[in-house]
Structure formats: structure tokens, C-alpha cells
Protein backbone atom coordinates (compact mmCIF):
# COMPACT_ATOMS: atom_id res chain seq x y z
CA UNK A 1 13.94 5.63 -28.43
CA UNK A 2 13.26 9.31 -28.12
CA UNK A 3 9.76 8.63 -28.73
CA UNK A 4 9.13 6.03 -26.26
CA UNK A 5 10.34 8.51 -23.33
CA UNK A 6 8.43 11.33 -24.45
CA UNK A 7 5.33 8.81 -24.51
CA UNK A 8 6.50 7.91 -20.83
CA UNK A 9 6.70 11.39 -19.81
CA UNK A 10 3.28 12.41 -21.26
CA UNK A 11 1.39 9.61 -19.39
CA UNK A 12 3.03 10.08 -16.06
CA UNK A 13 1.77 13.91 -17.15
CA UNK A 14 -1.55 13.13 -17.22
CA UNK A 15 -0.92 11.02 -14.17
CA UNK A 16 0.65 13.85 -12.03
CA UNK A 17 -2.77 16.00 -13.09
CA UNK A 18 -5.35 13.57 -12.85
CA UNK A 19 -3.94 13.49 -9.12
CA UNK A 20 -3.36 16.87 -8.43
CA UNK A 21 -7.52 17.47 -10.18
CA UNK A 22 -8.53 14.58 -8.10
CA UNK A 23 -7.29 15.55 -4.49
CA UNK A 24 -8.61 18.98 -5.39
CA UNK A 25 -12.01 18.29 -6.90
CA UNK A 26 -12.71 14.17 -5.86
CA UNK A 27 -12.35 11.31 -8.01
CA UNK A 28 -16.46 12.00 -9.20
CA UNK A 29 -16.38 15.94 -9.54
CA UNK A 30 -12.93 15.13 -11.95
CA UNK A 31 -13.73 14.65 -15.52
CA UNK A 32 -11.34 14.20 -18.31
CA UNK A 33 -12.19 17.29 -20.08
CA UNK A 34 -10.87 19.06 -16.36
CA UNK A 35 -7.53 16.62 -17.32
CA UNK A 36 -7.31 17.40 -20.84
CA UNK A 37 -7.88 21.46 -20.20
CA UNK A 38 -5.55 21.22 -17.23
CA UNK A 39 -2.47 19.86 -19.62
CA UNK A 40 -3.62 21.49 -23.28
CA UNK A 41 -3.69 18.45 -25.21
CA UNK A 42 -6.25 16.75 -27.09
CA UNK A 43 -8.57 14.17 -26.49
CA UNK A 44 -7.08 11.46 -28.78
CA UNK A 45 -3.74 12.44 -26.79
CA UNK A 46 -5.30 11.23 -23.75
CA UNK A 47 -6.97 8.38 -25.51
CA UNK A 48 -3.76 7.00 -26.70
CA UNK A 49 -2.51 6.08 -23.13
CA UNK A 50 -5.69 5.78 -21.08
CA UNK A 51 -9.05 4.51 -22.47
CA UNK A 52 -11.51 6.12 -20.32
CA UNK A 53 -10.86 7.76 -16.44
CA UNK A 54 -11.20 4.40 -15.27
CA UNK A 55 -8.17 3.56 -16.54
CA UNK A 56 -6.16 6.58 -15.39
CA UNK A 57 -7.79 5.52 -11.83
CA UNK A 58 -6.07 2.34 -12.12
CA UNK A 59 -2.78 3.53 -13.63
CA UNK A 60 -2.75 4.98 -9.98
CA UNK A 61 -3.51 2.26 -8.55
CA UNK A 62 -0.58 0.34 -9.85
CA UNK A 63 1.70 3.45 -9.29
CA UNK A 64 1.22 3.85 -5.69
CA UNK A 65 1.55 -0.28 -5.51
CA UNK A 66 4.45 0.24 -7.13
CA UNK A 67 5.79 2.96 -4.88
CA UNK A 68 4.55 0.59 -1.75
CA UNK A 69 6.64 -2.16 -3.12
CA UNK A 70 9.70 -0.83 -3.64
CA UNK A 71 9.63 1.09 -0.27
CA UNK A 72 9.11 -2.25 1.16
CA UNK A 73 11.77 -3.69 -0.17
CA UNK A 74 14.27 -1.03 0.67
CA UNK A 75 13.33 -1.72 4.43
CA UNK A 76 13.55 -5.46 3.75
CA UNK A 77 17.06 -5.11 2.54
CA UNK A 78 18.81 -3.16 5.09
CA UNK A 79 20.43 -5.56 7.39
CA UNK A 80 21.36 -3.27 10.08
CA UNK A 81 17.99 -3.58 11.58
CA UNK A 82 17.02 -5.84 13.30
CA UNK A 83 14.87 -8.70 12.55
CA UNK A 84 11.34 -7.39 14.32
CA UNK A 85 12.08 -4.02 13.96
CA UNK A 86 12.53 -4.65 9.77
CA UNK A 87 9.49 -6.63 9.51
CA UNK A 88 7.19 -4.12 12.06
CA UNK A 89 8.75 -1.53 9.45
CA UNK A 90 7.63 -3.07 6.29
CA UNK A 91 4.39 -4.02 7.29
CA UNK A 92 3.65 -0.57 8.49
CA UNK A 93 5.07 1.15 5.60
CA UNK A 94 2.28 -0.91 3.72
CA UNK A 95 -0.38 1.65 4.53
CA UNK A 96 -1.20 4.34 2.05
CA UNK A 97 -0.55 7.96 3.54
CA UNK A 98 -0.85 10.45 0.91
CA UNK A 99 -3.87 12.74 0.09
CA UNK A 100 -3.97 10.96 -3.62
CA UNK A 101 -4.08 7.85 -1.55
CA UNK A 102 -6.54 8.19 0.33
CA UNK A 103 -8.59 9.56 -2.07
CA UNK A 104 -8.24 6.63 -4.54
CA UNK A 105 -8.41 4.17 -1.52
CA UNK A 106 -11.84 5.82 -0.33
CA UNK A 107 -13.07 4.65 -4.50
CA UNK A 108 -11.95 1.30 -4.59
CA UNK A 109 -13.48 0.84 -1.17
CA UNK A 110 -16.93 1.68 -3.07
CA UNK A 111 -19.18 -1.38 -4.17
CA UNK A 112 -19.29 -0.63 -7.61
CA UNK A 113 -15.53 -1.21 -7.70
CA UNK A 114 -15.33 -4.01 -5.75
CA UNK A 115 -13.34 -6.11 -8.75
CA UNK A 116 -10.63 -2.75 -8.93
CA UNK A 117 -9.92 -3.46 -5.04
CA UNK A 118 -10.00 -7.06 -5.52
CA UNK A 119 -6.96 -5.89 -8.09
CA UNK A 120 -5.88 -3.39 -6.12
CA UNK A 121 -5.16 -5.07 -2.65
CA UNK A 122 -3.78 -8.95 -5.38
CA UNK A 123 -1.20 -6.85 -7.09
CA UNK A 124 0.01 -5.41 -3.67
CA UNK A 125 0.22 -9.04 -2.25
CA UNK A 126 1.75 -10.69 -4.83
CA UNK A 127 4.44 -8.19 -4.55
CA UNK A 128 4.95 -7.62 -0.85
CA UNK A 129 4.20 -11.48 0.38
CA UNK A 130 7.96 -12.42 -1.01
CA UNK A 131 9.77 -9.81 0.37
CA UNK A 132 7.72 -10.12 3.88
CA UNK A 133 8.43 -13.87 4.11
CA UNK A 134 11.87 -13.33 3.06
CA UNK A 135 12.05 -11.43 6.79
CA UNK A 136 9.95 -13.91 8.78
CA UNK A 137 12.14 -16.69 7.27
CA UNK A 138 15.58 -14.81 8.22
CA UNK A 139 14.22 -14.65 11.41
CA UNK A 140 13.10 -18.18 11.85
CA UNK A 141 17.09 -18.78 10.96
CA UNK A 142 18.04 -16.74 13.95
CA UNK A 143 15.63 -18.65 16.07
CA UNK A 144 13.32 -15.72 16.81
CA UNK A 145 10.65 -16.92 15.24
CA UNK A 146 8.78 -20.64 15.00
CA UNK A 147 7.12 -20.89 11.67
CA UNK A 148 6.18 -23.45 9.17
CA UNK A 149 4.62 -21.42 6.47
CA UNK A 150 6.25 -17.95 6.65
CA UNK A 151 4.85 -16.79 2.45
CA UNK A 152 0.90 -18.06 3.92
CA UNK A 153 0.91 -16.51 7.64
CA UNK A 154 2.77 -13.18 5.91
CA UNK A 155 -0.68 -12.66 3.80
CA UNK A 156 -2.70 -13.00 6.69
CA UNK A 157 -0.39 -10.11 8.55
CA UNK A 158 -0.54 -8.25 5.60
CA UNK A 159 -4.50 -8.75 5.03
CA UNK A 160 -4.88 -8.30 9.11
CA UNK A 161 -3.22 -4.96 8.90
CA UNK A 162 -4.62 -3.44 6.35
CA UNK A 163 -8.23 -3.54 8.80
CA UNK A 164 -6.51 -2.87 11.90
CA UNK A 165 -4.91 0.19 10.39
CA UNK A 166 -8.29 1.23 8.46
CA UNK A 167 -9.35 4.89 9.29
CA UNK A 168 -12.62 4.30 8.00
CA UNK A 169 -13.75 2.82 11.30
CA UNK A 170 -15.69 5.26 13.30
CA UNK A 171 -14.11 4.22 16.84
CA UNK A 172 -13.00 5.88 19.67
CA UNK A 173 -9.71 5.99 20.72
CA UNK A 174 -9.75 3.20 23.20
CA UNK A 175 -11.24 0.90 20.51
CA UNK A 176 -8.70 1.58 18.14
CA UNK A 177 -5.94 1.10 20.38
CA UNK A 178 -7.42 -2.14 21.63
CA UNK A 179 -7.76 -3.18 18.03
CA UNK A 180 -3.85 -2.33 17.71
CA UNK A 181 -2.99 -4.13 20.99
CA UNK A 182 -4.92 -7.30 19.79
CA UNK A 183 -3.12 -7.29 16.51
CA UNK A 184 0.42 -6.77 17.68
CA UNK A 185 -0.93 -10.26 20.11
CA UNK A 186 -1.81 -12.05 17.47
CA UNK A 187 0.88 -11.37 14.87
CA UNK A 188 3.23 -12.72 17.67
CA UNK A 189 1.54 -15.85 18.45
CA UNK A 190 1.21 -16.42 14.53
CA UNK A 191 4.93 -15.80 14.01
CA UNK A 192 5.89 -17.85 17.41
CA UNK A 193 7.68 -15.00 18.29
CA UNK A 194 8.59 -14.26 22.52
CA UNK A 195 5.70 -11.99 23.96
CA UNK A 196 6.12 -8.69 24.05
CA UNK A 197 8.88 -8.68 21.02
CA UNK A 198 6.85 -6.94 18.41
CA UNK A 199 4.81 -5.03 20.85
CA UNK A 200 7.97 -3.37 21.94
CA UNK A 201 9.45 -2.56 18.27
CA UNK A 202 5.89 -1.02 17.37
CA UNK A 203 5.91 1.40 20.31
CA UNK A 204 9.68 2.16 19.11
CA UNK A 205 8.56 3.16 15.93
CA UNK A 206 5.64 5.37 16.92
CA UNK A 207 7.68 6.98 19.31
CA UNK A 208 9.78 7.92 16.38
């Protein structure tokens, strides 16, 4: 058993680095000699847990999914708040805001990785869609909103988001927030929620 967690401990070690090395340097400028000189270990030490830096890339993938997840699902669970103001919560907790983040967000956006972000953005659906719907359908209980298929129009919020919410875009402001304003529109006629409902809980939160 003791062997198992120190195995646990020495790949979220190389995990912690490989971030750290790869906020500092860039994903490209990072090679796993910089990771293995970094720790002190050897190369078949790294080699046991990760087969190339490929891997480690999508070990951190899968962690910050993880981490996305879970934070979701702590929002999803807390009563208290209200309906909207949960599910404009979760959704918006969905984007990645970390320097590590970004930086492995900026590689899977490149073309040569197009089958990581195809991984990448199925993994975060699979386990956000569930807990999502789970909201849209308490709500449809309460009569706020009118929806037939709350698991299929929760992707297309989720999917929706994640390009409104895109800082890649080279905008100005006024685009942007006209991008934002068109969203929040649509997300309420998909849910058949009253006008003006989710709108209102956004601004709350940004005013936070």
C-alpha cells in the first residue's frame, strides 16, 4: 500500500514541475531532461509514469478536467442558491483561469493536436453535461424553465460558452460584450427561461 502512494506522490511530482517548467519556459522550450533535472530522478523514473511529454501534457489535461468537474459539482450541490444563479455559476466556473491553463489550453488549440482537444473538451463534457442538466431539470420542476431535452441543450451551453468566453479573439471591447449579451439571449430562449433572468444573475456575479 505504501508503495502505491509513494508512486502517487511521485507522478503528481513530476506533474507539479512539468507545470511550474511549463508556465516558466512554454510547453515547446520544456523538455523532459529540464523535468528530470528539475526533480533529480532518472529517466526510467519518469518513464515509469509518463511515456513521453505528451503524456505528461495530457495527465494535465485530465487534472485540470478533473479540478473543473468537481468545482462544478460543488456549485451544483449547494441548494441555497438559487436556480439561475447555480447554473450561471457552474457554467462560468467551466472556464480555465490559471497560468498552467492557459498555457496548456493555448497547445491543444494548435492543429497538430487537434485529436488531444477533441479529448480534452469530450472528457470535460461527459463529466459536466450530468451535473448541468441535473440544474436545468430542477429548474424545469420549479417552473422556471420550459425544456424538453435539458442533458442535449446543456452541451450546446456548455460548447457555446466555451467560444463566447474565448480570449483568443482579437475584439474590441464592444464586440466582446455584444458577443456576451447575445449569449446570455440565447441561453434564455434555449432554456425557456423569462427574459432578462439570466442576464440579471450574470451581471450579479461579475459585480462580485
Amino acid at each position: 500500500m505504501r508503495e502505491v502512494k509513494e508512486a502517487q506522490e511521485r507522478r503528481r511530482e513530476i506533474l507539479d514541475v512539468a507545470e511550474e517548467l511549463f508556465v516558466t519556459n512554454g510547453y515547446d522550450n520544456t523538455s523532459t531532461n529540464d523535468i528530470l533535472n528539475r526533480i533529480g530522478i532518472a529517466r526510467g523514473t519518469l518513464y515509469y509514469h509518463f511515456k513521453s511529454k505528451e503524456d505528461i501534457l495530457n495527465s494535465m489535461i485530465e487534472r485540470i478536467n478533473d479540478g473543473l468537474i468537481a468545482k462544478a459539482r460543488t456549485i451544483a450541490s449547494d441548494t441555497s442558491i438559487p436556480v439561475i444563479d447555480r447554473l450561471v455559476m457552474t457554467i462560468a466556473g467551466m472556464q480555465v483561469d490559471t497560468e498552467i491553463g492557459q498555457e496548456i489550453i493555448d497547445q491543444v488549440h494548435k492543429p497538430q493536436n487537434a485529436l488531444m482537444h477533441q479529448k480534452m473538451q469530450q472528457h470535460l463534457l461527459n463529466g459536466v453535461i450530468p451535473i448541468i442538466a441535473g440544474i436545468v431539470e430542477e429548474g424545469n420542476e420549479q417552473g422556471i424553465f420550459n425544456i424538453k431535452y435539458p442533458a442535449e441543450t446543456t452541451e450546446m451551453l456548455i460548447l457555446y460558452s466555451g467560444i463566447v468566453f474565448d480570449d483568443d479573439f482579437d475584439e474590441s471591447q464592444e464586440r466582446v460584450q455584444n458577443r456576451i449579451q447575445a449569449f446570455l439571449y440565447n441561453m434564455e430562449l434555449l432554456l425557456g427561461a423569462k427574459e432578462g433572468t439570466i442576464q440579471k444573475s450574470m451581471m450579479k456575479l461579475f459585480n462580485r
